[in-house]
PDB file of N, CA and C in Angstrom:
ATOM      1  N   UNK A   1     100.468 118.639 149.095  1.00  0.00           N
ATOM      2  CA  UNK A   1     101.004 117.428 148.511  1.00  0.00           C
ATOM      3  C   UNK A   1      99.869 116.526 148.004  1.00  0.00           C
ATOM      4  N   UNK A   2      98.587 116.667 148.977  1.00  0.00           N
ATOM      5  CA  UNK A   2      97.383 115.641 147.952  1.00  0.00           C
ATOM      6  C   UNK A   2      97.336 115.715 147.242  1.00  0.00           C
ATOM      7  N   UNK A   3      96.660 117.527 146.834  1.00  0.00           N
ATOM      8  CA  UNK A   3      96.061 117.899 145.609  1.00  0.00           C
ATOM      9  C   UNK A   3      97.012 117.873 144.461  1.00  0.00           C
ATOM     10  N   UNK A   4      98.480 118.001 144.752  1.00  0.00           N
ATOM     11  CA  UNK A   4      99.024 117.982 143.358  1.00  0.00           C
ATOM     12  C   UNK A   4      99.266 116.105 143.085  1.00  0.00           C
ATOM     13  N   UNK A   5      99.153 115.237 144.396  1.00  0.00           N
ATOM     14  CA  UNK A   5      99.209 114.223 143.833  1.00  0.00           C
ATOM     15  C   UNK A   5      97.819 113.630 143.287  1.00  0.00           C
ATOM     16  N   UNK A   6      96.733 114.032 143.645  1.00  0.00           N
ATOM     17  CA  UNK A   6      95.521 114.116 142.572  1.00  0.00           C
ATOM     18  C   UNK A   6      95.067 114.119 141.587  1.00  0.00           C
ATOM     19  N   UNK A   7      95.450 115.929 141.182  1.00  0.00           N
ATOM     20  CA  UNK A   7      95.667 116.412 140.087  1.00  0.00           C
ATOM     21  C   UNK A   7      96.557 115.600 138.798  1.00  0.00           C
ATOM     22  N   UNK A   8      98.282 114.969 139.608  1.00  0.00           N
ATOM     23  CA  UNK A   8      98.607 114.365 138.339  1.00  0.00           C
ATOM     24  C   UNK A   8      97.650 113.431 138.441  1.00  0.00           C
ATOM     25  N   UNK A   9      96.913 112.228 139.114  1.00  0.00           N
ATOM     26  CA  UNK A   9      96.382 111.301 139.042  1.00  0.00           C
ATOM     27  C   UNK A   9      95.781 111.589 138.077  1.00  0.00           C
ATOM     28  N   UNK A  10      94.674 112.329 137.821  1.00  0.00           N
ATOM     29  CA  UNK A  10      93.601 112.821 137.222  1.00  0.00           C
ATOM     30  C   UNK A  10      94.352 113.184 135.717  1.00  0.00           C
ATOM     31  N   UNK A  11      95.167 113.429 135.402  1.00  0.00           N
ATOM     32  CA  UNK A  11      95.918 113.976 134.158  1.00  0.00           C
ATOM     33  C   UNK A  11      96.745 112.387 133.821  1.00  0.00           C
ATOM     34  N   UNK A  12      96.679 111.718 134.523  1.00  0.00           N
ATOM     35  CA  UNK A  12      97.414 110.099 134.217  1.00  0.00           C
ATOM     36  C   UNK A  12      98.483 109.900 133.922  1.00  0.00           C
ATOM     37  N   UNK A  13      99.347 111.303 134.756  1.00  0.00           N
ATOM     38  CA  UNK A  13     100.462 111.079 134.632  1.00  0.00           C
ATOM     39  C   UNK A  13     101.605 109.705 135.258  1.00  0.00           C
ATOM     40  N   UNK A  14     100.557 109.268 136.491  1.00  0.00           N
ATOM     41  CA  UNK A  14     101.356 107.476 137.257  1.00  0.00           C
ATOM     42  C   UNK A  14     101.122 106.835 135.971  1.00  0.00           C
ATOM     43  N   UNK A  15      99.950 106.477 135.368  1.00  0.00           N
ATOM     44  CA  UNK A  15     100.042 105.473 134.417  1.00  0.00           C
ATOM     45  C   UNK A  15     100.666 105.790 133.346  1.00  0.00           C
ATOM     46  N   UNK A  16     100.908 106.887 132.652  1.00  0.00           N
ATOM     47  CA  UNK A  16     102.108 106.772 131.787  1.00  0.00           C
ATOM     48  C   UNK A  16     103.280 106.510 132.695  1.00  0.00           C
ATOM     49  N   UNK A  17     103.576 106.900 133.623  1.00  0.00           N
ATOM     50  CA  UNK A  17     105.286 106.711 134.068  1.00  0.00           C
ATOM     51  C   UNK A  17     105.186 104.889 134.088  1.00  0.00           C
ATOM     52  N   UNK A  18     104.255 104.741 134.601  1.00  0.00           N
ATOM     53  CA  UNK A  18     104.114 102.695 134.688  1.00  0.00           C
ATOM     54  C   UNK A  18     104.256 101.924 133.390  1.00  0.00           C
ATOM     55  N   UNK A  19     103.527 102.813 132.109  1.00  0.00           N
ATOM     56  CA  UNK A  19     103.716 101.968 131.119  1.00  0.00           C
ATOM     57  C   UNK A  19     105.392 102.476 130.315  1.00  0.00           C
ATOM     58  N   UNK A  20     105.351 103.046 130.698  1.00  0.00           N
ATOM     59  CA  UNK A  20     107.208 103.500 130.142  1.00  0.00           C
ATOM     60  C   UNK A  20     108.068 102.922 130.618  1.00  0.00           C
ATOM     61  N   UNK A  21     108.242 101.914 131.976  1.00  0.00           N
ATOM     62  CA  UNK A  21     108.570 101.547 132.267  1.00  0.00           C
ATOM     63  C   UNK A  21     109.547  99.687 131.833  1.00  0.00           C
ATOM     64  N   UNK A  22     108.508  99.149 130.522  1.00  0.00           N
ATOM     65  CA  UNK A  22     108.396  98.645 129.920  1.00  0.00           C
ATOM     66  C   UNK A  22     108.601  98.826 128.283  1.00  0.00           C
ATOM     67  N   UNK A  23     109.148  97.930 127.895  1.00  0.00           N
ATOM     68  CA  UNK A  23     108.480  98.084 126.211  1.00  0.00           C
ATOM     69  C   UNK A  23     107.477  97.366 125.828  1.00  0.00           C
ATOM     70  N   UNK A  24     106.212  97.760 125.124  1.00  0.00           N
ATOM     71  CA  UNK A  24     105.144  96.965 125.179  1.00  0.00           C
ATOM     72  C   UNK A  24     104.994  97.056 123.551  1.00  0.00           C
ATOM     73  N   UNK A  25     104.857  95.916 123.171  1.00  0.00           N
ATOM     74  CA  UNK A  25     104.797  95.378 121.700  1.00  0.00           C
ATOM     75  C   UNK A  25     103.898  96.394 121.030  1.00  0.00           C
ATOM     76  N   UNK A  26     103.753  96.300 119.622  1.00  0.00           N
ATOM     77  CA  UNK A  26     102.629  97.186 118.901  1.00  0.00           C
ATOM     78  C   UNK A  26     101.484  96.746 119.081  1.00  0.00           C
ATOM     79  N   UNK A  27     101.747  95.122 118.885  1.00  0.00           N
ATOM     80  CA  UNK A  27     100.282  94.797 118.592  1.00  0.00           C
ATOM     81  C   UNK A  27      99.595  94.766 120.002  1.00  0.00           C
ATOM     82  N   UNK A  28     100.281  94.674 120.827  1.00  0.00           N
ATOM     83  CA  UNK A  28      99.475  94.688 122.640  1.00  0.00           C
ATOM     84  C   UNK A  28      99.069  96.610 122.682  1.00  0.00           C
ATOM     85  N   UNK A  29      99.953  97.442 122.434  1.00  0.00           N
ATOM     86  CA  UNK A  29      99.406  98.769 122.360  1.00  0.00           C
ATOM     87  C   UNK A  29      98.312  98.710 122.015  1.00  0.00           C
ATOM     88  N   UNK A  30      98.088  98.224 120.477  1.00  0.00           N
ATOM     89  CA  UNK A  30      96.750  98.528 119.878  1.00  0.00           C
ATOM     90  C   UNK A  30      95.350  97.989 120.755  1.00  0.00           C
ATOM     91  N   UNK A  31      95.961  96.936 121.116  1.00  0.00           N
ATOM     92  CA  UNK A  31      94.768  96.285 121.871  1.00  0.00           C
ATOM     93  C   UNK A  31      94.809  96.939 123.096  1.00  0.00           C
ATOM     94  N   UNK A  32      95.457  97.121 123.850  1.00  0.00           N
ATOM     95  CA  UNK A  32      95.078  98.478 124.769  1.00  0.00           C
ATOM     96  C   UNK A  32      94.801  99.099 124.366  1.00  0.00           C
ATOM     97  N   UNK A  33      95.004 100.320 123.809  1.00  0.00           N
ATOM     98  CA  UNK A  33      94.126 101.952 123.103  1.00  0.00           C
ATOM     99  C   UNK A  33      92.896 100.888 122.704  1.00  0.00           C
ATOM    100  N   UNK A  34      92.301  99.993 122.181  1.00  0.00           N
ATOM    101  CA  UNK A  34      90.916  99.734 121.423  1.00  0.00           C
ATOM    102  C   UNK A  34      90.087  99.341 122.777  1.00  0.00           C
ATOM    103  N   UNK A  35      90.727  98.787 123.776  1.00  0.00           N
ATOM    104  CA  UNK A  35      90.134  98.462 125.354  1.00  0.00           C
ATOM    105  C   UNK A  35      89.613  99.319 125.774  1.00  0.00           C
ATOM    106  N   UNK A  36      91.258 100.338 125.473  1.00  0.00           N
ATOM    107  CA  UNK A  36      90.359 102.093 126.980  1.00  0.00           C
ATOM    108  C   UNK A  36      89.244 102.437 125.705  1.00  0.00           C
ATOM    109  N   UNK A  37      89.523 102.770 124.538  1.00  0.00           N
ATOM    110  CA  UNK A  37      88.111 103.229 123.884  1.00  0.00           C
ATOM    111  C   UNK A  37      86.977 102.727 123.869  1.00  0.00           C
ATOM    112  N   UNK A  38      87.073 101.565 124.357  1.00  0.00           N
ATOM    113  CA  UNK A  38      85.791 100.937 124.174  1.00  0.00           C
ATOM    114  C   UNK A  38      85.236 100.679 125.687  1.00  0.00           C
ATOM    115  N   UNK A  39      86.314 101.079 126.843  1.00  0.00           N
ATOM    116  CA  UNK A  39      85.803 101.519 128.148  1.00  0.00           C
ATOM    117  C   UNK A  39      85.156 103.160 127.887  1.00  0.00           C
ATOM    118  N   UNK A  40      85.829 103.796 127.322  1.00  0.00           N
ATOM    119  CA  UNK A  40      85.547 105.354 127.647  1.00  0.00           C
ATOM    120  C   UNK A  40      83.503 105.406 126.779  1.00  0.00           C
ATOM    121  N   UNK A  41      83.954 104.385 125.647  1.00  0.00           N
ATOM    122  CA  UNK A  41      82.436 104.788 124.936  1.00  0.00           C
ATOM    123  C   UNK A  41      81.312 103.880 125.891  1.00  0.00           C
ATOM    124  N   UNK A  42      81.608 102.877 126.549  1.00  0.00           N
ATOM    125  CA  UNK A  42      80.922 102.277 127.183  1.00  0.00           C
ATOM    126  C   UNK A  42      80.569 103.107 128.566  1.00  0.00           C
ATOM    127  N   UNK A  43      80.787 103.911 128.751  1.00  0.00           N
ATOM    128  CA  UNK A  43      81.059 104.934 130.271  1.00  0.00           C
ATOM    129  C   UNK A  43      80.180 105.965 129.737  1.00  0.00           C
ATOM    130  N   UNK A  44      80.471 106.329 128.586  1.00  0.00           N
ATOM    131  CA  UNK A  44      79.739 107.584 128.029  1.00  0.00           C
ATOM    132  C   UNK A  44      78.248 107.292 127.634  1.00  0.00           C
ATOM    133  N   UNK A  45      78.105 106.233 127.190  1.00  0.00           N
ATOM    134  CA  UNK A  45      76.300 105.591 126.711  1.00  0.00           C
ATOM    135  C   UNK A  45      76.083 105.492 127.982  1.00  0.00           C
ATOM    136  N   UNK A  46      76.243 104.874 129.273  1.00  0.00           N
ATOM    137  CA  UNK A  46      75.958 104.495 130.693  1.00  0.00           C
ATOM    138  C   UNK A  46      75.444 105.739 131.042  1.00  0.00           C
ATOM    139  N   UNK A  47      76.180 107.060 131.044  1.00  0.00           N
ATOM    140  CA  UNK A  47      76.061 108.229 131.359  1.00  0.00           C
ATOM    141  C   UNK A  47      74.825 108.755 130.955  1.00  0.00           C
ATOM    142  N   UNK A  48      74.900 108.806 129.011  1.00  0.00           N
ATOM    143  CA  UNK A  48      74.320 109.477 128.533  1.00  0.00           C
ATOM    144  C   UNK A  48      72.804 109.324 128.560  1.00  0.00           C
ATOM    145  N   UNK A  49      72.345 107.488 129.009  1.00  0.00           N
ATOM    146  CA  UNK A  49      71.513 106.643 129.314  1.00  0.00           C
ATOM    147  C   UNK A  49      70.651 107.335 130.951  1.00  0.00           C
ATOM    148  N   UNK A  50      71.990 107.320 131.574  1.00  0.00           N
ATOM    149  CA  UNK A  50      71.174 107.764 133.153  1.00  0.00           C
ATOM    150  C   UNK A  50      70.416 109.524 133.029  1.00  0.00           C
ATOM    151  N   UNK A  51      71.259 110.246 131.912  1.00  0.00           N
ATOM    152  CA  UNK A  51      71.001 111.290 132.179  1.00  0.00           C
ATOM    153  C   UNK A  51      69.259 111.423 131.530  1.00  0.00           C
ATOM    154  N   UNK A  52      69.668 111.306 130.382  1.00  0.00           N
ATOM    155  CA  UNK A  52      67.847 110.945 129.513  1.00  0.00           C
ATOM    156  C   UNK A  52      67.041 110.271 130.336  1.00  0.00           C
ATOM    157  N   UNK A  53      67.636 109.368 130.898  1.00  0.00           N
ATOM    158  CA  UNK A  53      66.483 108.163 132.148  1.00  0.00           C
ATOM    159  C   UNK A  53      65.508 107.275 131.247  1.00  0.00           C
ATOM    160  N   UNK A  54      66.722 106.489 130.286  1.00  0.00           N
ATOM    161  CA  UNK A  54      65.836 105.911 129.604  1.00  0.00           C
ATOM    162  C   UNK A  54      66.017 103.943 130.141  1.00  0.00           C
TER     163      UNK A  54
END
């Protein structure tokens, strides 16, 4: 029971069921999706930064 509740974690299946839950305007979508992208690219330079060791 962990691992498959993990696994969905990891695949984000809770947070889609949470945001479906709701109707969330267009223009608030957009500004979410431009948030997580600009978390995911900010995560990825952090990364890409530690790995080079610059």
């Amino acid at each position: 029971m962990r691992a498959m509740k993990k696994k969905l974690q990891r695949e984000g299946v809770f947070k889609e069921m949470k945001q479906r839950r709701a109707y969330e305007k267009p223009s608030e979508k957009k500004a979410r999706l431009l948030n997580e992208a600009t978390r995911r690219c900010k995560k990825m330079l952090r990364k890409k930064i530690e790995i080079q060791g610059y």
